[in-house]
Protein backbone atom coordinates (compact mmCIF):
# COMPACT_ATOMS: atom_id res chain seq x y z
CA UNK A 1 -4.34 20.44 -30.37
CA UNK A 2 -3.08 17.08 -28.72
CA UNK A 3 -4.48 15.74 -25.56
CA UNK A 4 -1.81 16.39 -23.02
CA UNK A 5 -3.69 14.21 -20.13
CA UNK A 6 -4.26 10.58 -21.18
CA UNK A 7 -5.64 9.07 -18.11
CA UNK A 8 -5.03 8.87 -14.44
CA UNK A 9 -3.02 6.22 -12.45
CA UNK A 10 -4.71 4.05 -10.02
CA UNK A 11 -2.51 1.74 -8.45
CA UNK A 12 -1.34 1.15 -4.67
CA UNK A 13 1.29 2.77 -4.66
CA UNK A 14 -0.72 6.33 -6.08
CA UNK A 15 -3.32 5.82 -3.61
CA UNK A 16 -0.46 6.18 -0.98
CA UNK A 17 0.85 9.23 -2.20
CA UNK A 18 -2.69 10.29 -2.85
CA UNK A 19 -2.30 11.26 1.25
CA UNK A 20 0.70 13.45 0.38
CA UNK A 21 -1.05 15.34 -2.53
CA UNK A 22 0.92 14.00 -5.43
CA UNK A 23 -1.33 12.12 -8.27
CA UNK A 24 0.06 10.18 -10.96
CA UNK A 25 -1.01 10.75 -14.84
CA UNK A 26 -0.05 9.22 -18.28
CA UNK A 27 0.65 11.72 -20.58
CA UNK A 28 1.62 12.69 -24.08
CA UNK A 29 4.83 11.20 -24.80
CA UNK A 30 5.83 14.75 -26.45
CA UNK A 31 4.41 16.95 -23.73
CA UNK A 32 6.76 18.94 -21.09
CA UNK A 33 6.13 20.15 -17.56
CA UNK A 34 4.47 23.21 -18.12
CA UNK A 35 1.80 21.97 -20.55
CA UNK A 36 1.25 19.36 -18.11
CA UNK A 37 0.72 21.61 -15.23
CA UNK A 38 -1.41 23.93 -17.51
CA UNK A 39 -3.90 20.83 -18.34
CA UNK A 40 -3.87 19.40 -14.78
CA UNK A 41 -4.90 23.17 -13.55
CA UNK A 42 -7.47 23.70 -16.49
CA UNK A 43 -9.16 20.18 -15.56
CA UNK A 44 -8.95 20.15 -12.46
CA UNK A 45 -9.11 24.09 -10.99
CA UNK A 46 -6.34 23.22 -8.60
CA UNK A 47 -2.59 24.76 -8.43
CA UNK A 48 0.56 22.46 -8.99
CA UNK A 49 3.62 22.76 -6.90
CA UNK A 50 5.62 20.47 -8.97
CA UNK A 51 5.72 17.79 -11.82
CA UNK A 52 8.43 14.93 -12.23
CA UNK A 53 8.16 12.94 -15.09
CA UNK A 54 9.08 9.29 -16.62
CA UNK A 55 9.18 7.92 -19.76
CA UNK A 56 9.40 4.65 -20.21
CA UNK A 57 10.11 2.66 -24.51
CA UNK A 58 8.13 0.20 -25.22
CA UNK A 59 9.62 -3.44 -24.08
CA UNK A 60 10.61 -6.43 -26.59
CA UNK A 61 8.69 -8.81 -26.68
CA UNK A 62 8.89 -12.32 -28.78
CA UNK A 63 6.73 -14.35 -29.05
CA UNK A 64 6.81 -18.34 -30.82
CA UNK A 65 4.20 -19.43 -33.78
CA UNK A 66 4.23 -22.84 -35.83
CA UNK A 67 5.43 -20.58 -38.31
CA UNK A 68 8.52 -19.61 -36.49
CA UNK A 69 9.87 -16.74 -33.90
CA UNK A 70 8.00 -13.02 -34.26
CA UNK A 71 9.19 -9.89 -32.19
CA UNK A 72 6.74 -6.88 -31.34
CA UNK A 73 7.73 -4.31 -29.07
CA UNK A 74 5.06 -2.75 -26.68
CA UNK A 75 3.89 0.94 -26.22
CA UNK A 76 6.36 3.52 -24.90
CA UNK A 77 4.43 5.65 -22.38
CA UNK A 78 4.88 9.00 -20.04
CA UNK A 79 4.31 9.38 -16.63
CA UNK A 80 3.86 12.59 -14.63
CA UNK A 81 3.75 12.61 -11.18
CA UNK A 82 1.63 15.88 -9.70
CA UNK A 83 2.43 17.92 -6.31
CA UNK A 84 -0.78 19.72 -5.46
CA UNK A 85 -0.54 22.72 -2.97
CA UNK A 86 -0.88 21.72 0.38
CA UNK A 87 -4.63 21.44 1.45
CA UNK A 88 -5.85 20.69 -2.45
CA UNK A 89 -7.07 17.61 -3.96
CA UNK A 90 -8.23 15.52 -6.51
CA UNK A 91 -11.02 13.04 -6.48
CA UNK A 92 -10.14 10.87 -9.25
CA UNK A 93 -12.72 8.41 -9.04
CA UNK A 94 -15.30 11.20 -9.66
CA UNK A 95 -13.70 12.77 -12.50
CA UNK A 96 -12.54 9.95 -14.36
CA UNK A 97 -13.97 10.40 -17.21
């Protein structure tokens, strides 16, 4: 069995909607909405409203060596974005693991 729930987003901008009841997770590329909301309910013992998700591919990069020109490309990723039901919440800082 994969791990659906990778780690937890901390930024600004999550911290904001933090207020609003939506948290932000990266996930399993390969996961979909309801194992998502499964893991975030099994971790957490709260109920989800609703999940949006992102993926992002990984970005070229290219980078230049004495030896000449190499390109790389970075880590595609998946983002879920959790709506908890209204008077729930998560302390992430606590369960960060």
């Amino acid at each position: 069995m994969r791990q659906v729930l990778i780690k937890p987003l901390i930024t600004e901008k999550m911290n904001i909607l933090a207020e609003a009841g939506k948290y932000g997770f990266i996930v399993d590329y390969n996961s979909n909405k309801i194992e998502i909301t499964k893991a975030v309910e099994e971790k957490f013992d709260v109920k989800v409203v609703d999940v949006n998700t992102i993926r992002y591919d990984g970005k070229t990069k290219t980078q230049f060596r004495k030896a000449g020109r190499f390109t790389g490309k970075s880590a595609r990723f998946k983002k879920a974005i959790i709506t908890l039901e209204k008077g729930q919440k998560i302390d992430l800082f606590e369960q960060v693991q």
